[in-house]
Protein backbone atom coordinates (compact mmCIF):
# COMPACT_ATOMS: atom_id res chain seq x y z
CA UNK A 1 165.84 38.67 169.92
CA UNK A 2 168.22 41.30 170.55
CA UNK A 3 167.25 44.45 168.99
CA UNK A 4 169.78 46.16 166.32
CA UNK A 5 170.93 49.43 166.05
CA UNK A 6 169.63 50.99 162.61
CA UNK A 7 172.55 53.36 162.80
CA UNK A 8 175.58 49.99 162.94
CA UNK A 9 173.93 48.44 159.87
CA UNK A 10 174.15 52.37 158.05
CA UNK A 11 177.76 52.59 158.80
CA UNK A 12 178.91 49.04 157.94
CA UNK A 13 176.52 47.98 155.42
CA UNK A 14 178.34 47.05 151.97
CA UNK A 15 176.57 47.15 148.35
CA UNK A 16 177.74 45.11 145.44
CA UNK A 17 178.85 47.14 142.44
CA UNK A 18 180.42 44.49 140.26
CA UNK A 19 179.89 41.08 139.93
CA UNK A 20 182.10 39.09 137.54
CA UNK A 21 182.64 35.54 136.52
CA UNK A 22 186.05 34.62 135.01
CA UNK A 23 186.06 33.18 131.53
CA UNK A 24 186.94 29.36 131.53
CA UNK A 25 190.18 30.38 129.14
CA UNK A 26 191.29 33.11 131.38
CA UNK A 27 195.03 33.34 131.84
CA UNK A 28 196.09 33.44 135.55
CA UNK A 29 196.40 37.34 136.27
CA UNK A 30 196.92 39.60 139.14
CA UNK A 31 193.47 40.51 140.62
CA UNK A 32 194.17 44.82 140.63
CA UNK A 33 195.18 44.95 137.12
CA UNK A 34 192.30 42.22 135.26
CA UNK A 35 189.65 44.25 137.54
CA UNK A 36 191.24 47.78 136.38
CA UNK A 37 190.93 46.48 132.48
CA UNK A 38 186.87 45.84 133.82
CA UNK A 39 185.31 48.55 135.29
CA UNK A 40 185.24 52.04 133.90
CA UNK A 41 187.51 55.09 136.32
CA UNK A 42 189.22 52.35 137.91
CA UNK A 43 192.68 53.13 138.87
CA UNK A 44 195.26 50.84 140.19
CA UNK A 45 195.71 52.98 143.38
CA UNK A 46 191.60 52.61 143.99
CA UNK A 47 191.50 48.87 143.24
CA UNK A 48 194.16 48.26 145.62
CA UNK A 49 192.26 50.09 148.09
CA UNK A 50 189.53 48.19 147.94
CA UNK A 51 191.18 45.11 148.21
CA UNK A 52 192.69 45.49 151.08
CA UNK A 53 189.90 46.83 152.44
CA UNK A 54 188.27 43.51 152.23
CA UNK A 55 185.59 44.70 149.61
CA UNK A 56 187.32 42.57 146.87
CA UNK A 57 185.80 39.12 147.41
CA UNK A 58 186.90 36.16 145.32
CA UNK A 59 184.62 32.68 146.12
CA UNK A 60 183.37 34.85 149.01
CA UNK A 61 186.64 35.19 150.34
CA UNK A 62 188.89 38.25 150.93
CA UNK A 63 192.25 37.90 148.80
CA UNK A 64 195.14 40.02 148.52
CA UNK A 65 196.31 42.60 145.59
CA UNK A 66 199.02 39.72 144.37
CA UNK A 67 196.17 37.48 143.96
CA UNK A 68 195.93 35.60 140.29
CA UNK A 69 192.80 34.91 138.75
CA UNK A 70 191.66 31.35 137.49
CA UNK A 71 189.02 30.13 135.05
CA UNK A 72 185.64 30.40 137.08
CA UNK A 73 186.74 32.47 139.68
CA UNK A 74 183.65 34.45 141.12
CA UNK A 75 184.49 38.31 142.32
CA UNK A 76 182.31 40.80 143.52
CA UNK A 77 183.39 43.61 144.70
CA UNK A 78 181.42 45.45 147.44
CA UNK A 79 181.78 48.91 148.71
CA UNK A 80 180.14 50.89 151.29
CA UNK A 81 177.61 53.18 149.50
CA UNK A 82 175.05 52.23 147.18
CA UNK A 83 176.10 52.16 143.34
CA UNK A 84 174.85 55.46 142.14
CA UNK A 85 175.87 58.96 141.79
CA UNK A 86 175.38 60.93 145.30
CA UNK A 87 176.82 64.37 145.92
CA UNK A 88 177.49 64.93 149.67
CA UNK A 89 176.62 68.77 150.27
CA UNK A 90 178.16 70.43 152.86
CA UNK A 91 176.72 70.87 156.17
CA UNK A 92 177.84 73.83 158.55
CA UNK A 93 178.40 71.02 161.58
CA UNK A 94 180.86 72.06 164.61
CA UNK A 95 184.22 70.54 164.09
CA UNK A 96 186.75 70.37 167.03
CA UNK A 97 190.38 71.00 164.63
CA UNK A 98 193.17 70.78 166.58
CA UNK A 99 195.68 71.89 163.71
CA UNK A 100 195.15 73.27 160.18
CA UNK A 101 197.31 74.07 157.33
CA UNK A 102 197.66 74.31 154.12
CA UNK A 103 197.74 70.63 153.49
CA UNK A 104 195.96 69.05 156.10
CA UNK A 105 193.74 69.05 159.41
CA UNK A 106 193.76 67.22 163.19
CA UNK A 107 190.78 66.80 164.64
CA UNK A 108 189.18 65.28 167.88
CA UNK A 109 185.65 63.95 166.35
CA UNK A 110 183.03 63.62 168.56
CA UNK A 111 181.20 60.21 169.91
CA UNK A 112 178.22 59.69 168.06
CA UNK A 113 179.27 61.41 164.81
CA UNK A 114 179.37 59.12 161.60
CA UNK A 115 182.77 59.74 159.01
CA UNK A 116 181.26 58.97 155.92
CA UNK A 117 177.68 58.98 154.48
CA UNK A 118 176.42 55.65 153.56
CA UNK A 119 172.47 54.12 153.37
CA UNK A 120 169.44 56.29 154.71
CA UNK A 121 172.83 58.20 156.42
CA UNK A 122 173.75 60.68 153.59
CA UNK A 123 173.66 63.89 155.96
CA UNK A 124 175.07 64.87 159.45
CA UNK A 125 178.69 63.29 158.61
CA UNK A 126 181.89 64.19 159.54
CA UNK A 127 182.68 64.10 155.56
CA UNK A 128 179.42 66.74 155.08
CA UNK A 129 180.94 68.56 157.57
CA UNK A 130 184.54 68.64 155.80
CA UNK A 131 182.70 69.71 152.59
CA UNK A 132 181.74 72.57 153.66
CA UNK A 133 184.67 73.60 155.71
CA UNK A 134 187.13 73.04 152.78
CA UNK A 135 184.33 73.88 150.23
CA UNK A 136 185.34 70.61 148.23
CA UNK A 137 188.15 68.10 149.14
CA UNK A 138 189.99 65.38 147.08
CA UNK A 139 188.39 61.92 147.04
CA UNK A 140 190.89 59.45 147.63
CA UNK A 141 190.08 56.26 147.02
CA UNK A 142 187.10 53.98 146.08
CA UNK A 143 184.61 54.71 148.78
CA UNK A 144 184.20 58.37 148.08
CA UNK A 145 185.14 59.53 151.65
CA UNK A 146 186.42 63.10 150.93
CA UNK A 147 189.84 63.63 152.10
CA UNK A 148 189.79 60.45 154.72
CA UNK A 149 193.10 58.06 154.90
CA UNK A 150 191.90 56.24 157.93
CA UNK A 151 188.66 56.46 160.09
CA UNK A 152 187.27 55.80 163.52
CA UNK A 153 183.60 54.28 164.21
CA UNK A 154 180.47 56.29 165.11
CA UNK A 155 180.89 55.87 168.50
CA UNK A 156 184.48 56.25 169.28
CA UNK A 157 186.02 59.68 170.24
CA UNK A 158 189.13 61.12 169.62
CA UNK A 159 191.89 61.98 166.75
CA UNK A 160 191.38 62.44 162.91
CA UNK A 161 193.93 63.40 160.63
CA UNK A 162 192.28 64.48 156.83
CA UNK A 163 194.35 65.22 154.17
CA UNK A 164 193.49 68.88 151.95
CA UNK A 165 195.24 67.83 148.71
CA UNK A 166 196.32 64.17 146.75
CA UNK A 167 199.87 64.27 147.42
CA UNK A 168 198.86 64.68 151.28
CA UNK A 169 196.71 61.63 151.07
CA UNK A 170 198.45 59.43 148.83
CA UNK A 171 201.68 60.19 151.33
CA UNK A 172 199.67 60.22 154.52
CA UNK A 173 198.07 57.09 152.99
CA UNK A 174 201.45 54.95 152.75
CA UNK A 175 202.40 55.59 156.14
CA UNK A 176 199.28 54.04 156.83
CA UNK A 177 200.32 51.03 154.68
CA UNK A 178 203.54 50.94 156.41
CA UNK A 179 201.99 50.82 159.57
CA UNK A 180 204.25 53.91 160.68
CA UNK A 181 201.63 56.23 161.79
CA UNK A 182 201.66 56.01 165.75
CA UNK A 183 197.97 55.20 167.04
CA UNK A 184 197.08 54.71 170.63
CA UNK A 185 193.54 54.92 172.08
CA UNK A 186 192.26 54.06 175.96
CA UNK A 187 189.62 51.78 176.13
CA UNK A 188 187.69 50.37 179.36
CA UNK A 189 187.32 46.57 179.32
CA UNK A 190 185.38 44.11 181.52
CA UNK A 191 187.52 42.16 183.69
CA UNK A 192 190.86 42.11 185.61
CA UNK A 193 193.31 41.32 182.22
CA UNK A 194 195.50 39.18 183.65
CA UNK A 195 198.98 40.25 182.46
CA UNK A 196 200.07 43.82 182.68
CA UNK A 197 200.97 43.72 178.49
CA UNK A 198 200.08 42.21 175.91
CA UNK A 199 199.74 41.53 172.48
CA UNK A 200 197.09 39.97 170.35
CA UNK A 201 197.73 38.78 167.07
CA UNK A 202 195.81 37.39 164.22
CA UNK A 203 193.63 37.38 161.40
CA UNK A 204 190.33 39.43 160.78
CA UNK A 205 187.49 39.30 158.72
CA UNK A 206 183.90 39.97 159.06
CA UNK A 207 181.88 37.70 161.04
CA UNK A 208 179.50 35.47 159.10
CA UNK A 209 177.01 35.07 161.73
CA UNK A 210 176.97 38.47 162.21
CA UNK A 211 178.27 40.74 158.87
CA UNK A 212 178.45 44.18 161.13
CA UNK A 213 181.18 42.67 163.16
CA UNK A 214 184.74 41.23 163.22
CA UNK A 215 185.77 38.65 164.09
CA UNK A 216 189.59 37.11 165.02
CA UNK A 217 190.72 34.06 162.97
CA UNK A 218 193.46 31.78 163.73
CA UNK A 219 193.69 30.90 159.58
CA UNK A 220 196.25 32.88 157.61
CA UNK A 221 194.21 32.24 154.74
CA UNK A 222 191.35 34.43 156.24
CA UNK A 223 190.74 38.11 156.44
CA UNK A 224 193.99 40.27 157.25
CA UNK A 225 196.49 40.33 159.94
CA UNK A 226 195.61 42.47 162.87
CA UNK A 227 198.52 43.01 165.47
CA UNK A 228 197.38 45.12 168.99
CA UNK A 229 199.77 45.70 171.63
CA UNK A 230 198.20 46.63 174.54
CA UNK A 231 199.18 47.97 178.19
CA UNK A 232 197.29 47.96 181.54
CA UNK A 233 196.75 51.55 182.79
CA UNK A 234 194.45 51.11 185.94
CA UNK A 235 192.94 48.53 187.03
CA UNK A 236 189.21 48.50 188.74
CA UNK A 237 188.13 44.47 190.07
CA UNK A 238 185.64 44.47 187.60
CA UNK A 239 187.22 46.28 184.86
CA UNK A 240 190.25 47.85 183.38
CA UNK A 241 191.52 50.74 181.61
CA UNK A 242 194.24 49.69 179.67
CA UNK A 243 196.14 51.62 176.43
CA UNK A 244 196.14 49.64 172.48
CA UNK A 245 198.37 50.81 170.39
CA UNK A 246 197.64 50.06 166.56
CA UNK A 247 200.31 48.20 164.48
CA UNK A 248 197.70 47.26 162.14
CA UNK A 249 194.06 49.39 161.75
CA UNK A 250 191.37 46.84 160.59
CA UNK A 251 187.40 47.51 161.20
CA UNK A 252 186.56 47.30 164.74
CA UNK A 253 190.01 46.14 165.70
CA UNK A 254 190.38 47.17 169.19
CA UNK A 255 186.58 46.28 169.87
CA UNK A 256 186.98 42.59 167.91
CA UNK A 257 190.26 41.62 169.76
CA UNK A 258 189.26 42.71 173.40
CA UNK A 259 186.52 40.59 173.03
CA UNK A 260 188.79 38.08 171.87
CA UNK A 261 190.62 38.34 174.74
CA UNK A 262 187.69 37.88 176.56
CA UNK A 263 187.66 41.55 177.73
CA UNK A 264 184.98 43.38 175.63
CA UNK A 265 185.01 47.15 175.77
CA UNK A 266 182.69 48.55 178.27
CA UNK A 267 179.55 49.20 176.97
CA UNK A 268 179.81 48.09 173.76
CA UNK A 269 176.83 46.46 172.73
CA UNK A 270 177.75 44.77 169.16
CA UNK A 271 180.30 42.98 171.27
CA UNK A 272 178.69 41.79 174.54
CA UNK A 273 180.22 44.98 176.45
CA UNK A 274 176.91 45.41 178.11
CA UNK A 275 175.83 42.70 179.43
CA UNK A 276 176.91 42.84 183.48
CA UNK A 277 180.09 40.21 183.36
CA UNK A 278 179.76 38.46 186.64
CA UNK A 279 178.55 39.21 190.38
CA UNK A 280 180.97 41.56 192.46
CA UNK A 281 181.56 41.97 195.98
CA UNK A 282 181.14 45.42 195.80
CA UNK A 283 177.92 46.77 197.34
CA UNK A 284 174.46 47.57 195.06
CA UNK A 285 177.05 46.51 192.54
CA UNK A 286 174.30 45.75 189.54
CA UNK A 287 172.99 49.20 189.99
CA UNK A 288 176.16 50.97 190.04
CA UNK A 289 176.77 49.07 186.65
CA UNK A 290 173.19 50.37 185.20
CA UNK A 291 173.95 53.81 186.26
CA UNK A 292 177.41 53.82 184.41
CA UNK A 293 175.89 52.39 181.48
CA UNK A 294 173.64 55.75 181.24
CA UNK A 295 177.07 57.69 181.80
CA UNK A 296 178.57 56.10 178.89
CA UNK A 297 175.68 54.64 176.81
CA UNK A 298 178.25 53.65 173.98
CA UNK A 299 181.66 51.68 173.44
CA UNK A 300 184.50 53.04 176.37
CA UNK A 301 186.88 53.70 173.64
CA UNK A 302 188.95 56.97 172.59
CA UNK A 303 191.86 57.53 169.85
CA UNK A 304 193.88 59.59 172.34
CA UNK A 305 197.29 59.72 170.38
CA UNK A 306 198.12 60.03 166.92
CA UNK A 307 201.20 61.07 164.97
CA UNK A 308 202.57 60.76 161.55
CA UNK A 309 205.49 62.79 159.26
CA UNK A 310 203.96 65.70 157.99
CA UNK A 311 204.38 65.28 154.05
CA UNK A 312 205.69 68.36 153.21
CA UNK A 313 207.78 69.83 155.90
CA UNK A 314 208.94 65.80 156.80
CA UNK A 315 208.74 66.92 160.61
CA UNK A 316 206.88 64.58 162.29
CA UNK A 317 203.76 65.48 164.33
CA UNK A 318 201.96 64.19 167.28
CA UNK A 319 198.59 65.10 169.11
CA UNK A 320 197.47 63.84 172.64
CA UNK A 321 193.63 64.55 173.00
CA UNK A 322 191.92 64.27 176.33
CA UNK A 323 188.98 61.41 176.90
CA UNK A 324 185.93 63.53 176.82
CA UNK A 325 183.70 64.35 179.47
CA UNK A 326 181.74 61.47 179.30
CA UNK A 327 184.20 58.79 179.80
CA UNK A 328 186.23 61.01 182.27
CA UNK A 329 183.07 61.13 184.31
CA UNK A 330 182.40 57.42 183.98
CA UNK A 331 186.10 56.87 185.25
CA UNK A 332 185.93 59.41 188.06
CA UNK A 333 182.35 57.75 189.47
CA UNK A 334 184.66 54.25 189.38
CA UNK A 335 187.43 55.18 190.79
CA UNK A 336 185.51 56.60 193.82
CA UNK A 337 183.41 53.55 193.78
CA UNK A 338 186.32 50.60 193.67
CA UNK A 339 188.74 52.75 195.57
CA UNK A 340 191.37 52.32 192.91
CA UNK A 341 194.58 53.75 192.39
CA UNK A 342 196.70 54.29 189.78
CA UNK A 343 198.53 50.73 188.57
């Protein structure tokens, strides 16, 4: 049996915090506002939130905010941390900003570095790290992730943007909504992708052979639409670098539909990116593949681009971060091993 990473299950593991069971004379009513009469501190705004962050289950099954309640309906509603009262200190932790003013911050976080605190994982995170930079942020929404509107996993590099006060997140957090904040991120993939764009579309939900990962769905009436156009960059026999942009940002979207695709990111082990693909012509081609794995010993992806309307000034912003040195190097050693040029 394949052994698991301690550190997946810490960032993805979900807790149940309510558990209800609809009364048998229960007028049909929308979901956000019957839960916001239930549990105590419950806003609209957070509800929502964690609806449609899949952690509102109804019969098991992710619903939307418009959804009505019937007699015997079963909810639970699940959230990240454990259900009790944690303080995240801050932690003096390097952080690579990019851009800071009075209302928010860019940064380029670095592989390896966990956003938010969750289970046996309440110190070392990105959030700990904003805590004591800011001295104490806004929490946003349900899952008590100081100043975060959107997030990238442990093991993905690249661009941040964290909001300083609530009328920067609740606007930074409807242009998320909208689906108007421009996202693109490089990722390697196994394989030659066949056409030069692309775009996969679908539904995604949580694997339930598997509850760390995604998975794509073909049933509208599962998970949430997940839309990723994506663009061959360069392409290497056995793999290829290509550009996603984001229309949608579900968990593990880039890494879920890749391997969709049947082009799982390099490396990435939750998703079969390292396991060697096939046999290549190329010469001590097995080894070469073992060595790179040890370059880049995590998922080959990188948020690379990101820009949004600044909410005060209403000029919009963008930021182009450069792959760090480890997938740079990993790209330079292929390159000089396939003989590959620019697409």
């Amino acid at each position: 049996m394949k052994e698991v990473n301690e550190e997946d299950f810490q960032e993805e593991e979900l807790y149940e915090h309510h558990s209800f069971t609809v009364d048998p004379g229960q007028e049909m009513t929308r979901i956000d506002k019957w839960l916001c009469d239930r549990i105590a501190n419950a806003s609209r705004t957070k509800v929502q939130a964690a609806i449609e962050a899949d952690c509102v289950l109804v019969n098991d099954r992710s619903i939307k905010n418009n959804y009505k309640i019937k007699p015997g309906d079963k909810i639970r509603v699940l959230l990240p941390e454990p259900p009790r009262d944690t303080e995240v200190y801050g932690e003096d932790l390097p952080l690579d900003i990019l851009h800071e003013d009075a209302h928010l911050l860019v940064l380029n976080k670095a592989a390896g570095m966990v956003v938010h605190p969750g289970f046996n994982n309440y110190s070392g995170t990105l959030v700990n790290a904003l805590v004591y930079h800011f001295g104490q942020l806004p929490q946003k929404d349900a899952y008590h992730r100081p100043g975060l509107v959107h997030r990238i996993d442990k093991d993905t590099s690249g661009l941040l943007v964290i909001g300083k006060t609530e009328f920067t997140l609740s606007h930074l957090g409807k242009q998320f909504y909208e689906h108007s904040i421009h996202r693109r991120y490089w990722a390697l993939v196994w394989g030659d992708v066949k056409e030069d764009e692309g775009t996969i579309r679908g539904q995604l939900a949580r694997d339930l052979k598997d509850r760390r990962k995604s998975k794509h769905y073909d049933d509208p009436e599962i998970g949430k639409l997940a839309i990723t156009h994506y663009t061959v960059l360069e392409r290497y026999h056995f793999c290829t670098l290509v550009e996603c942009r984001l229309e949608t940002g579900r968990t593990h979207q880039i890494r879920a539909h890749m391997a969709h695709l049947g082009h799982p990111l390099f490396s990435d082990e939750m998703y079969g990116g390292r396991d060697i693909r096939k046999e290549s012509a190329l010469p001590r081609y097995k080894q070469f593949i073992a060595n790179a794995f040890e370059i880049l010993p995590r998922q080959a992806l990188h948020a690379k681009e990101l820009g949004f309307v600044h909410p005060q000034s209403q000029e919009w912003m963008q930021f182009d971060c450069p792959l760090p040195d480890d997938f740079q190097q990993l790209l330079e050693k292929i390159r000089t091993y396939t003989g590959a040029l620019y697409s």
